[in-house]
N, C-alpha and C. Protein backbone atom coordinates (compact mmCIF):
# COMPACT_ATOMS: atom_id res chain seq x y z
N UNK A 1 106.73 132.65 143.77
CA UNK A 1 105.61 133.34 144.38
C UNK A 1 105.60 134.80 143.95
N UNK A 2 104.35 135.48 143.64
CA UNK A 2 104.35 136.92 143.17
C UNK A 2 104.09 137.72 144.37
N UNK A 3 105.78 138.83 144.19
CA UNK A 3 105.36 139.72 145.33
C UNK A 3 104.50 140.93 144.58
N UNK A 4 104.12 141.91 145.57
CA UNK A 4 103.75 143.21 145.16
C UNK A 4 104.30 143.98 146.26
N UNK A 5 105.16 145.16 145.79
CA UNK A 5 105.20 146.25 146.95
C UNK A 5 104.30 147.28 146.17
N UNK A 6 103.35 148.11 147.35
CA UNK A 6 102.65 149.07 147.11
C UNK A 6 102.75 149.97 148.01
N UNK A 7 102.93 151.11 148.25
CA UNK A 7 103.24 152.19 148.74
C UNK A 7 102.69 153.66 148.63
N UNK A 8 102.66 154.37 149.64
CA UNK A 8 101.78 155.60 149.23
C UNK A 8 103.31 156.60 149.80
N UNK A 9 103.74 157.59 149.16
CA UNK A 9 104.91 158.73 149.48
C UNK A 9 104.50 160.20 149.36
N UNK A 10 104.33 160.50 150.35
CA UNK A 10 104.00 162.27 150.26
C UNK A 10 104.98 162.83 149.95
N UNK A 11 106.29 162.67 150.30
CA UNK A 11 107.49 163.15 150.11
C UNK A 11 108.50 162.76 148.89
N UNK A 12 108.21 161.56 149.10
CA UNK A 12 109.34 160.90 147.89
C UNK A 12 109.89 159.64 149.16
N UNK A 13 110.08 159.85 150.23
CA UNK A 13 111.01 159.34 151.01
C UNK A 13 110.55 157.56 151.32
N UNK A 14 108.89 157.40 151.20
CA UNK A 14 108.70 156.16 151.22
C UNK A 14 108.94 155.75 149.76
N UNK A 15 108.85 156.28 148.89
CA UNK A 15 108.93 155.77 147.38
C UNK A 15 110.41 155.61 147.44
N UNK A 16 111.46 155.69 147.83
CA UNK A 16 113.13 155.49 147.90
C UNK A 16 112.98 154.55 148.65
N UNK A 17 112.39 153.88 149.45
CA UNK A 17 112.25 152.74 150.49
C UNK A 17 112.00 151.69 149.28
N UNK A 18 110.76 151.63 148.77
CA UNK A 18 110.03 150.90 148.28
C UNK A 18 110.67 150.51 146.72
N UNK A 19 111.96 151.05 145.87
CA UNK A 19 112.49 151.09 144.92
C UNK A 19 113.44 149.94 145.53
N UNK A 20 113.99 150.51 146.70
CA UNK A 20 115.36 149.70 147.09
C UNK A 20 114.95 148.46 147.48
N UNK A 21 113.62 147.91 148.59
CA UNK A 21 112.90 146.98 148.46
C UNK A 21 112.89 146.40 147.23
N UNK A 22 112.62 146.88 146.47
CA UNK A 22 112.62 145.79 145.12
C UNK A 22 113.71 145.77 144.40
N UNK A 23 114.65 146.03 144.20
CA UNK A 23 115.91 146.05 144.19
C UNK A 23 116.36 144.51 144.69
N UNK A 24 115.94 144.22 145.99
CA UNK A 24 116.17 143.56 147.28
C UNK A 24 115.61 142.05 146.16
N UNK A 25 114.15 142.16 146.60
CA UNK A 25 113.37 141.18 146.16
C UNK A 25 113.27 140.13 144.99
N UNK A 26 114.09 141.36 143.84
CA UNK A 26 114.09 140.97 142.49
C UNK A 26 115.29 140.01 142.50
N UNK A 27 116.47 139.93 143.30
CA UNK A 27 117.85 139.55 143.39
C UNK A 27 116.88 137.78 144.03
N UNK A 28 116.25 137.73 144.50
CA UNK A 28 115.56 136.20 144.95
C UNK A 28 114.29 135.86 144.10
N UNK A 29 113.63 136.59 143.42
CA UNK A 29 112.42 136.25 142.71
C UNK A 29 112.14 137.69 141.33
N UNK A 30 112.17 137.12 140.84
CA UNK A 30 111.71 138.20 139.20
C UNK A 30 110.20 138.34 139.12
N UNK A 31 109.35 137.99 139.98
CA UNK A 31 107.51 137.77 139.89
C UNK A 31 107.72 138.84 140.76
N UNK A 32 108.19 140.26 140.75
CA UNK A 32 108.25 141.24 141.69
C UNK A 32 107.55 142.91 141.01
N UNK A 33 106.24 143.16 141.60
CA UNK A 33 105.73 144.27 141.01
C UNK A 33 105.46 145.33 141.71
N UNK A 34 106.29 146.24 141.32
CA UNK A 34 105.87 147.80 142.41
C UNK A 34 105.01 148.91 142.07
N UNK A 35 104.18 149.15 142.80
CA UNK A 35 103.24 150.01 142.19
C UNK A 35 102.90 151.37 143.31
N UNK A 36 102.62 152.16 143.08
CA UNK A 36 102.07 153.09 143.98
C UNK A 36 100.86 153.06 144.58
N UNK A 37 100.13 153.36 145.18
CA UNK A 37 98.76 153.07 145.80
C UNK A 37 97.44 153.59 144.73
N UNK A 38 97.94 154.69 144.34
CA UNK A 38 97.02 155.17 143.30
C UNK A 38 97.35 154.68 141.53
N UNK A 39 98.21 153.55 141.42
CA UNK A 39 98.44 153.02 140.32
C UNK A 39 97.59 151.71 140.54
N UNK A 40 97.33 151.24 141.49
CA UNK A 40 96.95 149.74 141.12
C UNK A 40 95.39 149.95 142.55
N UNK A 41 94.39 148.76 141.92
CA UNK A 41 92.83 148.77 142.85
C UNK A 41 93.17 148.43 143.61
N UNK A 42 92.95 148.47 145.33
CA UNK A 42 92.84 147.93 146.20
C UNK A 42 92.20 146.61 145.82
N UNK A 43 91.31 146.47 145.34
CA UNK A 43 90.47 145.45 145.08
C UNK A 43 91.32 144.38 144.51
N UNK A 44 92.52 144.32 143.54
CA UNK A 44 93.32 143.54 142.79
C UNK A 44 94.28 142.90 143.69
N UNK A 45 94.85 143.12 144.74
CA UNK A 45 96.12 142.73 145.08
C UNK A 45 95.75 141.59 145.49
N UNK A 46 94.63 141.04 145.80
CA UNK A 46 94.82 139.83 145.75
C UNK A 46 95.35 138.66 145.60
N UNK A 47 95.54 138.76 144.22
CA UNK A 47 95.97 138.03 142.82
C UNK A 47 97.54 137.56 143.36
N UNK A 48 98.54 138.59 144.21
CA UNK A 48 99.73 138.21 144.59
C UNK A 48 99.55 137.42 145.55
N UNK A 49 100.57 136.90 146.13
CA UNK A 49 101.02 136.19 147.47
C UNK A 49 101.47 136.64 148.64
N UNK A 50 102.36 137.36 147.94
CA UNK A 50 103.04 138.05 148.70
C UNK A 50 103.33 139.59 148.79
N UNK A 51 102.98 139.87 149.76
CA UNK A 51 102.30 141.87 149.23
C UNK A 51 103.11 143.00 150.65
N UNK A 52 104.17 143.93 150.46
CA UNK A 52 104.84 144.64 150.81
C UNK A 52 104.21 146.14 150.72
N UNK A 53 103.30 146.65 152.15
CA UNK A 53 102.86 147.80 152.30
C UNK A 53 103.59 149.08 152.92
N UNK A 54 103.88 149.99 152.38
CA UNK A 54 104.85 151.24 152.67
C UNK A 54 103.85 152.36 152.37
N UNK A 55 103.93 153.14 153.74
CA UNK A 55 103.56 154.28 154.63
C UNK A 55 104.28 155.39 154.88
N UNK A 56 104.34 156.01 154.71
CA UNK A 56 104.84 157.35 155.78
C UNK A 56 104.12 156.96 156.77
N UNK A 57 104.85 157.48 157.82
CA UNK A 57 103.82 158.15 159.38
C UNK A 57 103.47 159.93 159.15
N UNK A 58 102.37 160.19 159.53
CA UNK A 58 101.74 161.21 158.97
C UNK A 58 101.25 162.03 161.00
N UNK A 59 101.11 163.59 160.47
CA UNK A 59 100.84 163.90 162.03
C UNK A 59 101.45 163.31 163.44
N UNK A 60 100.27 162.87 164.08
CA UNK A 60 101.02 162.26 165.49
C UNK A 60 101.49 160.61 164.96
N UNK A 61 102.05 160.46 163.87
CA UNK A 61 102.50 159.13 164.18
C UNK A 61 100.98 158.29 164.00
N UNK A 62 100.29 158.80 162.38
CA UNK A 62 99.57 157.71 162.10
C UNK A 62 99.22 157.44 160.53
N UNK A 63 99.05 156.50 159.81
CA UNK A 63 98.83 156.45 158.56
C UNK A 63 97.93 157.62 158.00
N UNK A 64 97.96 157.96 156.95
CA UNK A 64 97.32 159.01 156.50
C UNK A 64 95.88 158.60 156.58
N UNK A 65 95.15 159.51 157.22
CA UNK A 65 93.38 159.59 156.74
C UNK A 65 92.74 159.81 155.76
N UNK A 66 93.02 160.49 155.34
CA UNK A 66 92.48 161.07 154.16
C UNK A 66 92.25 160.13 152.81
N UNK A 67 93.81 159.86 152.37
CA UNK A 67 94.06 158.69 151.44
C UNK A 67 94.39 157.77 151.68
N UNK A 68 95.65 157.45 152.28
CA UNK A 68 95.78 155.83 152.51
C UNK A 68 94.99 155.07 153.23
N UNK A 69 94.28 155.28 154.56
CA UNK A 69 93.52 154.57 155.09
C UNK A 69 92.54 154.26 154.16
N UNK A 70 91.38 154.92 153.62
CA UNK A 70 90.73 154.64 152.92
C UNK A 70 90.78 153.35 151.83
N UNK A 71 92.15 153.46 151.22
CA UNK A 71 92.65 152.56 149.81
C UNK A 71 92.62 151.51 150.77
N UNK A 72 93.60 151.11 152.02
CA UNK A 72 94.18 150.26 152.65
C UNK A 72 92.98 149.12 152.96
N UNK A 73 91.89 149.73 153.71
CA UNK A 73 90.67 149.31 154.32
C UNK A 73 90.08 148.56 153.24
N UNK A 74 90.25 149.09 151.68
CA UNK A 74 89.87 147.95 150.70
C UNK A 74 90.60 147.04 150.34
N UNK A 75 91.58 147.37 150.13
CA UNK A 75 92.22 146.12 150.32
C UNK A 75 92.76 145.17 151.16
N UNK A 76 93.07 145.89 152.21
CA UNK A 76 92.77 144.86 153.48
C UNK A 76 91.39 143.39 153.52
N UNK A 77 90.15 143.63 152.55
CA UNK A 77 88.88 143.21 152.95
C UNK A 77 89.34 141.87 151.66
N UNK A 78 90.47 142.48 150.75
CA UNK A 78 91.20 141.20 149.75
C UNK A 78 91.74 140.32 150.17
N UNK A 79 93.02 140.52 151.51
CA UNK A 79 93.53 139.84 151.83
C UNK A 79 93.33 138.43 152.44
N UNK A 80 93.54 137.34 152.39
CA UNK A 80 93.59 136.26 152.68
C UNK A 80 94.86 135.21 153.07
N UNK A 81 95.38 135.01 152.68
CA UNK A 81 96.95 134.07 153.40
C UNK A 81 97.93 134.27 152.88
N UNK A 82 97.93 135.88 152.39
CA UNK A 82 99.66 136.44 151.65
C UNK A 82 100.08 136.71 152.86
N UNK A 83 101.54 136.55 152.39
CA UNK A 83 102.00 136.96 153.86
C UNK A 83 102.57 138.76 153.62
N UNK A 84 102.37 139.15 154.53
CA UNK A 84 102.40 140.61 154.86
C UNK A 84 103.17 141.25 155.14
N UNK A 85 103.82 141.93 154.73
CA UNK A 85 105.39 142.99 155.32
C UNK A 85 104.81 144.44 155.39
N UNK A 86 105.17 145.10 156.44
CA UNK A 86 105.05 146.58 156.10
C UNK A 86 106.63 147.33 156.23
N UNK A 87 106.53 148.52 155.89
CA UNK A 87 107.84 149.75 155.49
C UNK A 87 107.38 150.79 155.63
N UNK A 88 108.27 152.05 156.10
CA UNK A 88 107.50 153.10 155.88
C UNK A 88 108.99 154.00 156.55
N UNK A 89 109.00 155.53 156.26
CA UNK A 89 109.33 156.07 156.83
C UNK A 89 108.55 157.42 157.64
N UNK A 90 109.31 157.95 158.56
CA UNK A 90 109.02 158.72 159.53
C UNK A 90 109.80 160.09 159.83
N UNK A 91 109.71 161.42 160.64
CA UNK A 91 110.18 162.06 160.67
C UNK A 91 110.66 162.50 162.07
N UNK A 92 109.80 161.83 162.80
CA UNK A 92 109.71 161.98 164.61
C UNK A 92 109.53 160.74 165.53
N UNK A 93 109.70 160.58 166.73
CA UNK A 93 108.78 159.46 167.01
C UNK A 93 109.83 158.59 167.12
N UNK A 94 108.74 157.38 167.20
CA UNK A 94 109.86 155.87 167.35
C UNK A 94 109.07 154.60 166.71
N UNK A 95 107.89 155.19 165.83
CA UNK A 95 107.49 154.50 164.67
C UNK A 95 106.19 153.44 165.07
N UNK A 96 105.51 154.74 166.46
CA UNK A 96 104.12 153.81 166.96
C UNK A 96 103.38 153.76 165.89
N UNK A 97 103.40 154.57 164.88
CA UNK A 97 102.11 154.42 163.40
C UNK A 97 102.43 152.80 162.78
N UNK A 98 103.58 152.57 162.76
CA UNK A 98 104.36 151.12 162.18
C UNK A 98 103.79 149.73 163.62
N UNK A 99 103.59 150.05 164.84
CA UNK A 99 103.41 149.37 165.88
C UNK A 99 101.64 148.87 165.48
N UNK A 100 101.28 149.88 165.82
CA UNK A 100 99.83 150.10 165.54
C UNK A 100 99.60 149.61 164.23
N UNK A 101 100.46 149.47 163.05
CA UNK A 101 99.70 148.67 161.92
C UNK A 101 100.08 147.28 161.96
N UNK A 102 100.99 146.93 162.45
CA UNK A 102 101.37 145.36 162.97
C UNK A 102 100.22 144.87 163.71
N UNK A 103 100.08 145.76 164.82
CA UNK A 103 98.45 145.15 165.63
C UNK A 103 97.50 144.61 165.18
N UNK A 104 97.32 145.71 164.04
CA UNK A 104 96.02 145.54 163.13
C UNK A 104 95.84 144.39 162.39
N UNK A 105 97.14 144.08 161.72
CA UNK A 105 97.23 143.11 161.02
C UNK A 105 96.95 141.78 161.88
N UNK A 106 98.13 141.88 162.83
CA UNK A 106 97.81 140.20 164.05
C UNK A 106 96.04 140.43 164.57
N UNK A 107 95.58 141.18 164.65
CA UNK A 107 93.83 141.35 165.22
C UNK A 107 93.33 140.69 164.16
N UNK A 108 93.55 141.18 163.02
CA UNK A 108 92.77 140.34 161.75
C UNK A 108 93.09 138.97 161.43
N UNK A 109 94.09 138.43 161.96
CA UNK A 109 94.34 137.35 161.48
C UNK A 109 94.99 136.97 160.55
N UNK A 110 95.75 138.25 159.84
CA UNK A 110 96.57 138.20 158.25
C UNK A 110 98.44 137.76 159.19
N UNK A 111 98.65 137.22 157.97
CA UNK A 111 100.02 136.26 157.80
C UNK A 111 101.24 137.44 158.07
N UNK A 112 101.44 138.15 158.93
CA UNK A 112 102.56 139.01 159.15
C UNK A 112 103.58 138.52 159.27
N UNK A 113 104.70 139.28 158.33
CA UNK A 113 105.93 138.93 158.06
C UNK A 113 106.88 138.98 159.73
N UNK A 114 107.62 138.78 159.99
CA UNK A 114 108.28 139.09 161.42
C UNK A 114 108.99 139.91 161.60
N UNK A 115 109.55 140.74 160.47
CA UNK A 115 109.39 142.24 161.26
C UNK A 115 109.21 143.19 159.78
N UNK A 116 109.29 144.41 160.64
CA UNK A 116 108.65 145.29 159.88
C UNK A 116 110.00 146.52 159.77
N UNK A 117 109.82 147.58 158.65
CA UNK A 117 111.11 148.31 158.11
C UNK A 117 110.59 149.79 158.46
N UNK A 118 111.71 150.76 159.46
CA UNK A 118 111.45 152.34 159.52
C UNK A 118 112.13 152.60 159.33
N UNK A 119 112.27 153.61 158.76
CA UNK A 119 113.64 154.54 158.42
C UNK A 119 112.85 156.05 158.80
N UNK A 120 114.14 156.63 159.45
CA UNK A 120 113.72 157.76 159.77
C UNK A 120 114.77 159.13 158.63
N UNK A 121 113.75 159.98 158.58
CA UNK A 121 113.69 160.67 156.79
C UNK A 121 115.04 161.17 156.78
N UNK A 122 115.73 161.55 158.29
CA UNK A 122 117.12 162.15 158.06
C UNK A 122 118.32 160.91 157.75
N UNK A 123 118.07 159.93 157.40
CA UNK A 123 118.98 159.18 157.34
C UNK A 123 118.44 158.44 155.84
N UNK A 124 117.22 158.60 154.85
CA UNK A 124 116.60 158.50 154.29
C UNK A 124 117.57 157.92 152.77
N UNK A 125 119.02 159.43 152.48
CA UNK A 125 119.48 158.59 151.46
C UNK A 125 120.48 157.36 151.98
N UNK A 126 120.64 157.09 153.06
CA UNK A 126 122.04 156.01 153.82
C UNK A 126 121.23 155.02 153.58
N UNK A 127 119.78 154.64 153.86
CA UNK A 127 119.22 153.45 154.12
C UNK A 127 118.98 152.58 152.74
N UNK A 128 119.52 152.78 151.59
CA UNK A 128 119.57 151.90 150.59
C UNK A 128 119.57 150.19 151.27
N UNK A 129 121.00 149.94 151.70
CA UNK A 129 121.56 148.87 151.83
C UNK A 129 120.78 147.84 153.01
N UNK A 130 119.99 148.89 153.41
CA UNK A 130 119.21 148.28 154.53
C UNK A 130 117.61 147.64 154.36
N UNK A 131 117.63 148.72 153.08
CA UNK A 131 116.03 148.12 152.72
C UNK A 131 116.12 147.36 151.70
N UNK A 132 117.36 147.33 150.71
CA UNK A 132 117.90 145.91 150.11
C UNK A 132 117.21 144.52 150.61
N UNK A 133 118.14 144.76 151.90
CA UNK A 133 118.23 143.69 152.44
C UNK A 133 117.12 142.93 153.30
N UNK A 134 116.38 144.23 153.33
CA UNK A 134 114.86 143.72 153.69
C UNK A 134 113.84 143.05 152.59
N UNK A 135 114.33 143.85 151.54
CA UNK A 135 113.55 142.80 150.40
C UNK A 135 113.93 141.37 150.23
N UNK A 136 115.15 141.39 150.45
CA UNK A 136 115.75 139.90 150.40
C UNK A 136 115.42 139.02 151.38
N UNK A 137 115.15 139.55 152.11
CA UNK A 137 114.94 138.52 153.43
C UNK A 137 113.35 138.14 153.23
N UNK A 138 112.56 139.21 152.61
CA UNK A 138 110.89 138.96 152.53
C UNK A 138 110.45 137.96 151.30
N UNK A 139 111.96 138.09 150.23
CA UNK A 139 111.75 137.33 148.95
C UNK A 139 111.72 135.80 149.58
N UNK A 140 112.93 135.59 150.13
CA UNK A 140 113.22 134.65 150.76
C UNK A 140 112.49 134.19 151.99
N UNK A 141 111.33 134.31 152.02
CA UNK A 141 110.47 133.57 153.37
C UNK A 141 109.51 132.82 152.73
């Protein structure tokens, strides 16, 4: 099955999530493609199965407005019966921006993975082994 992780990083700190994720993924499946949000159409992701979305939490603890919502909302309108993982890291909080996009997803009716990955930014280089292992577990479902 072809995954895709796609990810948007203001910092760098979700893009270190989203490397080690595939790291993870590639160790159970080689059909594994990572791209940034502004590398690949919303309109395309389709085409995968299996599709891994990574966020920062932005302000009070919500996806970015400006850019990511925008991209997301189109491709969201692609989705159909991939199943869905999200990731993201954070700097405050307890990762309601990550709560609130799980919602969204179960409201729509899309195939959500059973759980979802935060890392918070001060612990940002430790969490290698953790988001490994989250790819592995998402390769493997």
């Amino acid at each position: 099955m072809s995954v895709l992780i796609t990810y948007w990083s203001m910092t760098g700190n979700t893009k270190i999530m989203a490397e080690a994720i595939f790291e993870g993924v590639k160790t159970i499946n080689e059909d594994v493609t990572i791209k940034s949000v502004d590398e690949i159409n919303p309109r395309e992701i389709n085409k995968f199965e299996k599709i891994l979305f990574g966020s920062p939490a932005m302000g009070f603890e919500e996806l970015d407005q400006d850019f990511y919502i925008p991209w997301y909302e189109i491709a969201e309108k692609s989705l159909t019966n991939q199943l869905i993982g999200l990731f993201g890291s954070f700097g405050w909080g307890d990762g309601e921006w990550l709560k609130k996009w799980e919602k969204r997803i179960r409201k729509n009716k899309l195939n959500l993975f059973e759980k979802s990955l935060k890392v918070n930014t001060v612990y940002i280089e430790e969490c290698y082994q953790e988001c490994f292992n989250f790819g592995v577990l998402f390769a493997k479902k």
